[in-house]
C-alpha atoms as a PDB file:
ATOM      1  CA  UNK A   1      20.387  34.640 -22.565  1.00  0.00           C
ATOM      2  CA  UNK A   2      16.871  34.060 -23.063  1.00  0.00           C
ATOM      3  CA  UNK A   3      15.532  32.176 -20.163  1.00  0.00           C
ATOM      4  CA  UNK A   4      11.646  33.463 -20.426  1.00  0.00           C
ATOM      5  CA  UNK A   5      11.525  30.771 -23.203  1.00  0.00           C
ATOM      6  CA  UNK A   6      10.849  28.046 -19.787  1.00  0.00           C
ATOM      7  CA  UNK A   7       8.198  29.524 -18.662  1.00  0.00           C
ATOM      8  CA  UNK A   8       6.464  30.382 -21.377  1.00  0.00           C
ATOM      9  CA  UNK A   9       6.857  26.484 -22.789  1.00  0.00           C
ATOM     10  CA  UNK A  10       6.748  24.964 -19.467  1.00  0.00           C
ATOM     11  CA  UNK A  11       3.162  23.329 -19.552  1.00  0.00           C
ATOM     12  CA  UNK A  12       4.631  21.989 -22.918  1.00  0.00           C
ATOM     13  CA  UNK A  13       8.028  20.789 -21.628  1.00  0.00           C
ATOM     14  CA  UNK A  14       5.588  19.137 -18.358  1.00  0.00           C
ATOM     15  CA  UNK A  15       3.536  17.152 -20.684  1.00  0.00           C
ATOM     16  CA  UNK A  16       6.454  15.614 -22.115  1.00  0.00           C
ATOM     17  CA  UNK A  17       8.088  14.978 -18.708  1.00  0.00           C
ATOM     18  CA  UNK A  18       4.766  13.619 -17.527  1.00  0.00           C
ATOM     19  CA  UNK A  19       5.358  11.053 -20.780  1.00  0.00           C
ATOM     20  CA  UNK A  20       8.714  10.302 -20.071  1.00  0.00           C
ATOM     21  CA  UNK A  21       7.497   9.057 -16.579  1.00  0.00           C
ATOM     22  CA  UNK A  22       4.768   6.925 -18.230  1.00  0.00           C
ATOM     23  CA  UNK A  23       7.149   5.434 -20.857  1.00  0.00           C
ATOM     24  CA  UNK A  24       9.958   4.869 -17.781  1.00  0.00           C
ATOM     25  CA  UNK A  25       7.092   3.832 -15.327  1.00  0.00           C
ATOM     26  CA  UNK A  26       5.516   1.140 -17.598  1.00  0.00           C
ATOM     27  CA  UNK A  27       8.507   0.074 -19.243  1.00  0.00           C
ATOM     28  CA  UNK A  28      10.488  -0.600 -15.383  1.00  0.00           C
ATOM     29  CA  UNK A  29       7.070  -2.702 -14.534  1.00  0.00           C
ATOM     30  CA  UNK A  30       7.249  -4.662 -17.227  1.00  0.00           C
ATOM     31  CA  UNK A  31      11.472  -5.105 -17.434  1.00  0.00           C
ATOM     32  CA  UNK A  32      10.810  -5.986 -13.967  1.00  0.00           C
ATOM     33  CA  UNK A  33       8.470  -9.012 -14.497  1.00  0.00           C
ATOM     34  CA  UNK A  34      10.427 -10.019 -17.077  1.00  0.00           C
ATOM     35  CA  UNK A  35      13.640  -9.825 -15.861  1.00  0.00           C
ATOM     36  CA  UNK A  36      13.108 -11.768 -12.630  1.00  0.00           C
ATOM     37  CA  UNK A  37      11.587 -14.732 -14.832  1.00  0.00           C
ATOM     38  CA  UNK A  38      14.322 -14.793 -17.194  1.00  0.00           C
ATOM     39  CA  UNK A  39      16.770 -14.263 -13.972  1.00  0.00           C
ATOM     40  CA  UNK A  40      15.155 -17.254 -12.189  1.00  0.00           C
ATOM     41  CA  UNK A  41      15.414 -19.414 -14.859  1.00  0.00           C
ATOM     42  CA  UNK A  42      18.742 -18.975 -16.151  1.00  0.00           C
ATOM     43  CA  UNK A  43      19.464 -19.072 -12.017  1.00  0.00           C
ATOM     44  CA  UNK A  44      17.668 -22.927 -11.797  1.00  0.00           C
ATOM     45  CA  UNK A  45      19.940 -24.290 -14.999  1.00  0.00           C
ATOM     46  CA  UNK A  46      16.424 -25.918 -16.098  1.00  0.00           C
ATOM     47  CA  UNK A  47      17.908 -27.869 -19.249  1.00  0.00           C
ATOM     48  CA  UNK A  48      16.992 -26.360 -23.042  1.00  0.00           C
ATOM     49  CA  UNK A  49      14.973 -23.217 -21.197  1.00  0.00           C
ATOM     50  CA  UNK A  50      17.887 -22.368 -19.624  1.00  0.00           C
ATOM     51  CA  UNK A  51      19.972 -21.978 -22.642  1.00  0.00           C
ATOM     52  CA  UNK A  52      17.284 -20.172 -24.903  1.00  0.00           C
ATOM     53  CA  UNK A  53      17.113 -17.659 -22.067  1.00  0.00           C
ATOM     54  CA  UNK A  54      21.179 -17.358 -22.114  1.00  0.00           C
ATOM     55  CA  UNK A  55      20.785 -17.198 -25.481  1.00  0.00           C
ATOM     56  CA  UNK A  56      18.102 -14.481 -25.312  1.00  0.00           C
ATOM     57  CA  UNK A  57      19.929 -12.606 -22.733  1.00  0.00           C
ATOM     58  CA  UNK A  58      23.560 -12.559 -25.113  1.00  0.00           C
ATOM     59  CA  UNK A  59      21.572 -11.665 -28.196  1.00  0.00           C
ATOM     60  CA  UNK A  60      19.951  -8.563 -26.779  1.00  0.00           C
ATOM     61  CA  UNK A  61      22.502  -7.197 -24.238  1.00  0.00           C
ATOM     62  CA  UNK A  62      24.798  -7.046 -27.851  1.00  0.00           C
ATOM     63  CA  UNK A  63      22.710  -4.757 -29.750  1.00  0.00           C
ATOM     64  CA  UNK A  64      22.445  -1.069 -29.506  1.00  0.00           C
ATOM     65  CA  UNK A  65      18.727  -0.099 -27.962  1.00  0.00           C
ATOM     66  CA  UNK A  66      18.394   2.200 -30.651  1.00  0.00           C
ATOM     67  CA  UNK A  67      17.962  -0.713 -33.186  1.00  0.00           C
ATOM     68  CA  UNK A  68      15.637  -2.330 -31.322  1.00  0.00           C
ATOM     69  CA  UNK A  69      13.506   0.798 -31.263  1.00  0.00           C
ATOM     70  CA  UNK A  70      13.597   1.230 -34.574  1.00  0.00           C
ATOM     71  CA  UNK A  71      13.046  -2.508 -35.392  1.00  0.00           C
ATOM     72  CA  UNK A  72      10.088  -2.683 -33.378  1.00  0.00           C
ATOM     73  CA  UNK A  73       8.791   0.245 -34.205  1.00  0.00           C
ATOM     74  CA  UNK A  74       9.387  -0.027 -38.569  1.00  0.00           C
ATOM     75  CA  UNK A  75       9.578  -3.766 -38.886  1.00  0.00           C
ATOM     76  CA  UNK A  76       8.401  -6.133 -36.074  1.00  0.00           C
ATOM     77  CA  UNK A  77       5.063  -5.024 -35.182  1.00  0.00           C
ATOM     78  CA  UNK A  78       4.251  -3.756 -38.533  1.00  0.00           C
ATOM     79  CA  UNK A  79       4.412  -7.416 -39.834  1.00  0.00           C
ATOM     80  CA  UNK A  80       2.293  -8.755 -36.437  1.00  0.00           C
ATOM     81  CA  UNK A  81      -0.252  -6.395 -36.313  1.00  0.00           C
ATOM     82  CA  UNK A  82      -0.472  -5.546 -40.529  1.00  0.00           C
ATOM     83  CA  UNK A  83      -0.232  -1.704 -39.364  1.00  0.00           C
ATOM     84  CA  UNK A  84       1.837   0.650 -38.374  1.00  0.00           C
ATOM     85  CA  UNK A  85       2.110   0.819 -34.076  1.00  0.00           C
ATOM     86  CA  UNK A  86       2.193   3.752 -32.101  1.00  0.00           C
ATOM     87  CA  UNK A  87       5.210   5.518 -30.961  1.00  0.00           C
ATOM     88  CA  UNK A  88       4.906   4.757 -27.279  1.00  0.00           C
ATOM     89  CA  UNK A  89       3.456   1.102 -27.759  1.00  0.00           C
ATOM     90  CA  UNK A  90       6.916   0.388 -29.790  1.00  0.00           C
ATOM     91  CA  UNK A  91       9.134   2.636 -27.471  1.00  0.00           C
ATOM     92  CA  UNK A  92       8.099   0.697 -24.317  1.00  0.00           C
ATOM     93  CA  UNK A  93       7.861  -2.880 -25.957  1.00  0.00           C
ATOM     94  CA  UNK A  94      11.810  -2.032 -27.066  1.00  0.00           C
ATOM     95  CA  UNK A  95      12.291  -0.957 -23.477  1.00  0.00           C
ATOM     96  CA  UNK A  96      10.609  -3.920 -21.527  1.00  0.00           C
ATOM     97  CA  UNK A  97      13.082  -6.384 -24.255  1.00  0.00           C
ATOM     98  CA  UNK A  98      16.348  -4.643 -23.563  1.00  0.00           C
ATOM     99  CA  UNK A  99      16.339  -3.973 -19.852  1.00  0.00           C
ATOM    100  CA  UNK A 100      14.652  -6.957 -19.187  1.00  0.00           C
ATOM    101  CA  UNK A 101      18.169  -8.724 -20.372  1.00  0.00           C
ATOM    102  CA  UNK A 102      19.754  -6.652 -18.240  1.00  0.00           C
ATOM    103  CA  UNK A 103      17.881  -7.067 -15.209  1.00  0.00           C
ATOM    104  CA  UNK A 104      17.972 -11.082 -15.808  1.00  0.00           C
ATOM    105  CA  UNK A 105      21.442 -10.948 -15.173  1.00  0.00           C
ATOM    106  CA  UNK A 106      21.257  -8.652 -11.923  1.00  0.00           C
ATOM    107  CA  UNK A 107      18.476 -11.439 -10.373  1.00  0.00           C
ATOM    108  CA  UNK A 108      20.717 -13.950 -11.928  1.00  0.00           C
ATOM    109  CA  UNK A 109      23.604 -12.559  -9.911  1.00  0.00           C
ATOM    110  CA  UNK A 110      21.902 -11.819  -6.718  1.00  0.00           C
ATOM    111  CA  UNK A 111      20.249 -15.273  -6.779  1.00  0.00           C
ATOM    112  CA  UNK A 112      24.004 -16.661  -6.762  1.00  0.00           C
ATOM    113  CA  UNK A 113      25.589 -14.698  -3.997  1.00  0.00           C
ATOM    114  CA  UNK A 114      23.238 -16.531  -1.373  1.00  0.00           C
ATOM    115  CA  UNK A 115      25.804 -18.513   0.847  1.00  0.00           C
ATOM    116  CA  UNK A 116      25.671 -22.048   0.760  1.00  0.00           C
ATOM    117  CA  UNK A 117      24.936 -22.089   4.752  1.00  0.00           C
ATOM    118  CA  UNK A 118      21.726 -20.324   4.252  1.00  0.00           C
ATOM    119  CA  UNK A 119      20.323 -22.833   1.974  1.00  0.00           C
ATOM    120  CA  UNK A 120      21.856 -25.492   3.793  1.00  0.00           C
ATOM    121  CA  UNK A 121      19.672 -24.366   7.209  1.00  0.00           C
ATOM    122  CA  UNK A 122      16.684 -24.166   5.239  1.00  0.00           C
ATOM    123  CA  UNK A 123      16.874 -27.519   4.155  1.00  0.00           C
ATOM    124  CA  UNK A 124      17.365 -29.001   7.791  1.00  0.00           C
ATOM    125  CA  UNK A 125      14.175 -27.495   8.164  1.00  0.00           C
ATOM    126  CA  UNK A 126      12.178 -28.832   6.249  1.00  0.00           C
ATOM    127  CA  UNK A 127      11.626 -26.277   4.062  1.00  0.00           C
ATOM    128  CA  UNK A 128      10.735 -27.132   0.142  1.00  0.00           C
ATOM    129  CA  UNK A 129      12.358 -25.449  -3.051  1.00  0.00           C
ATOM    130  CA  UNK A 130       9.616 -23.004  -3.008  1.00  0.00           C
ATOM    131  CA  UNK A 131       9.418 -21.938   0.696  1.00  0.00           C
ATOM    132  CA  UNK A 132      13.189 -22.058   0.418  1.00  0.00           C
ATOM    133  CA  UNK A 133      12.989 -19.446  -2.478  1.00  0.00           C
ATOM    134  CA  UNK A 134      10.394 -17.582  -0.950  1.00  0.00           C
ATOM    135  CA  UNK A 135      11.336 -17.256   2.762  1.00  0.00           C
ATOM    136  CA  UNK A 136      15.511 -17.372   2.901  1.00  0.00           C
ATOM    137  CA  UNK A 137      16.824 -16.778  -0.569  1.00  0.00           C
ATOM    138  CA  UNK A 138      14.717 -13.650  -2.094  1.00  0.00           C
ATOM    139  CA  UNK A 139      14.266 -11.588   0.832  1.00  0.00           C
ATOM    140  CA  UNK A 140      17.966 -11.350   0.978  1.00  0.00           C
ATOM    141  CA  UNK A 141      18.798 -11.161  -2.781  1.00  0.00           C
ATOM    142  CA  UNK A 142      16.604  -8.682  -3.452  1.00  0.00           C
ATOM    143  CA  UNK A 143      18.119  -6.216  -0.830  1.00  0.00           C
ATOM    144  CA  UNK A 144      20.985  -7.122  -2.284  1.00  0.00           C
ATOM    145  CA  UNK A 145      20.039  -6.395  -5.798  1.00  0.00           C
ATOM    146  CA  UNK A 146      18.518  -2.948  -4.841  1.00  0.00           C
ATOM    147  CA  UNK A 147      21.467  -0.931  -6.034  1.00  0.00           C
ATOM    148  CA  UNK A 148      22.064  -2.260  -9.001  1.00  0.00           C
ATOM    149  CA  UNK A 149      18.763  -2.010 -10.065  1.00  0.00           C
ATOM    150  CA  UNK A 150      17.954   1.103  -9.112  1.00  0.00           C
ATOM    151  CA  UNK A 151      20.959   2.073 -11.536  1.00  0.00           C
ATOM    152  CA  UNK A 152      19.419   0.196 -14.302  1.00  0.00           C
ATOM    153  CA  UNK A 153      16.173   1.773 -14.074  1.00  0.00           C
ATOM    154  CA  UNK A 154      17.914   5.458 -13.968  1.00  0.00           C
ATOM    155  CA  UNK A 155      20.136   4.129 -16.829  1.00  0.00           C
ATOM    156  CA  UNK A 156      16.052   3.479 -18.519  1.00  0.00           C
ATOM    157  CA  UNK A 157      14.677   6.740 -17.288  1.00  0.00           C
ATOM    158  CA  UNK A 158      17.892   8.178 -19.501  1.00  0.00           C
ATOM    159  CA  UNK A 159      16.974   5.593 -22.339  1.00  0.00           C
ATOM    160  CA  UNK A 160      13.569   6.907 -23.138  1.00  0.00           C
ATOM    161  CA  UNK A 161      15.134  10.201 -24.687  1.00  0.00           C
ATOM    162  CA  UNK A 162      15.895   7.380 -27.801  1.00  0.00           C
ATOM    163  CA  UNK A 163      12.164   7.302 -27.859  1.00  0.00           C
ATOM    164  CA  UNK A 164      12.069  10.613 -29.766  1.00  0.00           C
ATOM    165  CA  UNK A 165      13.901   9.281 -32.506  1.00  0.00           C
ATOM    166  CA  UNK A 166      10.803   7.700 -33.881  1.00  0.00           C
ATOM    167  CA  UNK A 167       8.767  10.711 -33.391  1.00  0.00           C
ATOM    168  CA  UNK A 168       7.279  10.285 -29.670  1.00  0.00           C
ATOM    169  CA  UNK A 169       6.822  13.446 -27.847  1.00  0.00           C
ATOM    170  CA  UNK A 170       8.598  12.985 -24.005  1.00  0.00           C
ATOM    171  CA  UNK A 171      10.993  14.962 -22.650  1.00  0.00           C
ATOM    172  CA  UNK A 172      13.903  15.340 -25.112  1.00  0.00           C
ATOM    173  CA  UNK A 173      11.257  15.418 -28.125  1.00  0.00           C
ATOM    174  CA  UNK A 174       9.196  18.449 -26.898  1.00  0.00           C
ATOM    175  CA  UNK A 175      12.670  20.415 -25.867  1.00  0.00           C
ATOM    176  CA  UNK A 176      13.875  19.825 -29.610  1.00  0.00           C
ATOM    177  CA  UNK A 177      10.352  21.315 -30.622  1.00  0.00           C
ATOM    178  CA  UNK A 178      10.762  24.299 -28.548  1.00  0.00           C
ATOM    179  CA  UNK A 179      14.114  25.180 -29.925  1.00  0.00           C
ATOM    180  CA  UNK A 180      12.936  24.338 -33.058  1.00  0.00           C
ATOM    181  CA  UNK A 181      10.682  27.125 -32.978  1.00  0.00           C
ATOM    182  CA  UNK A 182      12.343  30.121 -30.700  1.00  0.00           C
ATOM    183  CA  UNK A 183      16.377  29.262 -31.759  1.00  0.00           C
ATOM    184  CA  UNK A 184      17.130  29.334 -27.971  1.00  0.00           C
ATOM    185  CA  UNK A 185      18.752  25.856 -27.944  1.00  0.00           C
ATOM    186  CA  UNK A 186      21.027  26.809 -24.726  1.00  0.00           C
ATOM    187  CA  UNK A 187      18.625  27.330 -22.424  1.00  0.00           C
ATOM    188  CA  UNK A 188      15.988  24.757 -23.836  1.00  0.00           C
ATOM    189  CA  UNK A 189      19.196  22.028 -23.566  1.00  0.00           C
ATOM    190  CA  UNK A 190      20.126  23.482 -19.753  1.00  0.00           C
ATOM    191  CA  UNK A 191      16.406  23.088 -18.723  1.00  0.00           C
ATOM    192  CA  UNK A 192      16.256  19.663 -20.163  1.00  0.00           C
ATOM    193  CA  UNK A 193      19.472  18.382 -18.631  1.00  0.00           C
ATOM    194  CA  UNK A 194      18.399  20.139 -15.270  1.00  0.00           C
ATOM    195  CA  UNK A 195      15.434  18.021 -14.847  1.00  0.00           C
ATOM    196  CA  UNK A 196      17.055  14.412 -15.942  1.00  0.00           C
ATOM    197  CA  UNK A 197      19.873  15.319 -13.153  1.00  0.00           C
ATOM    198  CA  UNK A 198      17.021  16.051 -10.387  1.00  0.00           C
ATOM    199  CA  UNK A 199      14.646  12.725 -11.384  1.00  0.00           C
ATOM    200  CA  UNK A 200      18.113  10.517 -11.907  1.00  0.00           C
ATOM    201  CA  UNK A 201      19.750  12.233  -8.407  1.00  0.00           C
ATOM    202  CA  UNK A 202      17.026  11.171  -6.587  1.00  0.00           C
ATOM    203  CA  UNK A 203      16.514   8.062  -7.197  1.00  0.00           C
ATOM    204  CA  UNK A 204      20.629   7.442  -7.151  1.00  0.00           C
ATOM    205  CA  UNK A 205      19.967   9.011  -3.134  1.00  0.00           C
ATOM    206  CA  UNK A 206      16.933   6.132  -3.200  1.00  0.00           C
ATOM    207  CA  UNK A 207      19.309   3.536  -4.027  1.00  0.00           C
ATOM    208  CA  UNK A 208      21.977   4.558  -1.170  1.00  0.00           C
ATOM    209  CA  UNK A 209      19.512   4.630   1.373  1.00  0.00           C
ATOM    210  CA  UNK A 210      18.133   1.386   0.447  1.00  0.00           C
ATOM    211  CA  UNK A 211      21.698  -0.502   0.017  1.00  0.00           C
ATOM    212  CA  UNK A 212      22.226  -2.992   3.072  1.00  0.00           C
ATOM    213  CA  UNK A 213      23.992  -1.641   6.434  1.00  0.00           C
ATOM    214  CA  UNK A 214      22.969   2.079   5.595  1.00  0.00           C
ATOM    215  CA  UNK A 215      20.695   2.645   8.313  1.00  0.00           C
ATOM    216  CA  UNK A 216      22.973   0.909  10.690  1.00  0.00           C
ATOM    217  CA  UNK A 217      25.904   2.675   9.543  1.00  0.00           C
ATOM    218  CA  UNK A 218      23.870   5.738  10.141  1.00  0.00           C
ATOM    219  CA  UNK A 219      23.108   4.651  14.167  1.00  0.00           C
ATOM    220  CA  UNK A 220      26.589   3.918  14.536  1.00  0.00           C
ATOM    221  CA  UNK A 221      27.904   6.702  13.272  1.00  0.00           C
ATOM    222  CA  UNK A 222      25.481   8.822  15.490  1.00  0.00           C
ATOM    223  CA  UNK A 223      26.596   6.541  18.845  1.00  0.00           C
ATOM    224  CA  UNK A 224      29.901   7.202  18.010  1.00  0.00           C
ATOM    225  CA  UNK A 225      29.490  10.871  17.601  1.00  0.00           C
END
């Protein structure tokens, strides 16, 4: 075993952590945003819109991510912008359009397990689509809807490894360099592995904390103990 190849690549192997968390950070934000629009609309049935997004949703939830990064990447924003992009501007635009279809479906679903009472009291008082949305409906979908997508976004943090197929330089990329170069691809592949299982364990511990009844579990647990 050769595991003095780490340290003396580590500021190397860091760098392309650090732009694995950019590519996962920008490309969550923008899934997020639009997700929840394509979620809320596809939740409202608003006629035509509604089936474009269902549409949009199908189309992209049936093809691999890998295509789309490559498609992106080679063919769509070559012909938009006349030039070739750059690796991380196509890698997160092919993130934000496949997880977004993902996370449409989670709001979609979470906007659809409100009970019918709940909506019901909000109408008796008073209270318009919008405050309805706003004050009853998302507070409790969204805690809800934690879990699931925390799970897609450590599912994404995963998915930006595909970025280094097209020649960007995160995590998996600058491993693959390494072992390029010293033949140690055990220990390289261990490291590598190592830190995906740490930044995905951690946020999978995030998402249990933050899953309804936890904390009162928790004080029961403690009463009864």
């Amino acid at each position: 075993m050769h595991w003095e190849v780490i340290p003396e690549n580590f500021g190397f192997l860091m760098k392309g952590l650090a732009m694995t968390f950019q590519l996962a950070v920008l490309s969550i934000t923008g899934s997020m945003v639009l997700g929840t629009l394509l979620g809320i609309t596809r939740h409202l049935k608003i006629p035509v819109i509604s089936l474009v997004t269902a549409a949009y949703i199908e189309s992209v939830r049936s093809i691999p991510l890998i295509l789309f990064i490559f498609f992106i990447h080679f063919g769509f924003l070559p012909y938009i912008m006349g030039a070739q992009s750059s690796f991380f501007a196509s890698s997160c635009l092919a993130l934000v359009v496949f997880t977004s279809a993902y996370i449409a479906e989670i709001i979609r679903s979470g906007l659809g397990s409100i009970e019918k009472e709940h909506v019901d009291a909000a109408v008796s008082l008073g209270l318009t689509g919008f405050q309805r949305m706003k004050y009853i409906i998302l507070p409790i979908a969204v805690q809800r809807m934690v879990p699931a997508l925390v799970s897609q976004f450590i599912a994404l943090i995963k998915d930006t490894s595909l970025a280094s197929t097209i020649g960007l330089i995160e995590l998996t990329r600058a491993g693959e360099i390494v072992y390029e170069r010293t033949y140690h691809e055990f220990e390289i592949l261990v490291f590598i592995a190592f830190v995906y299982f740490t930044v995905c364990f951690s946020l999978s511990r995030l998402s249990r904390l933050l899953e309804p009844g936890y904390f009162a579990a928790s004080d029961n647990n403690e009463v009864l103990c």
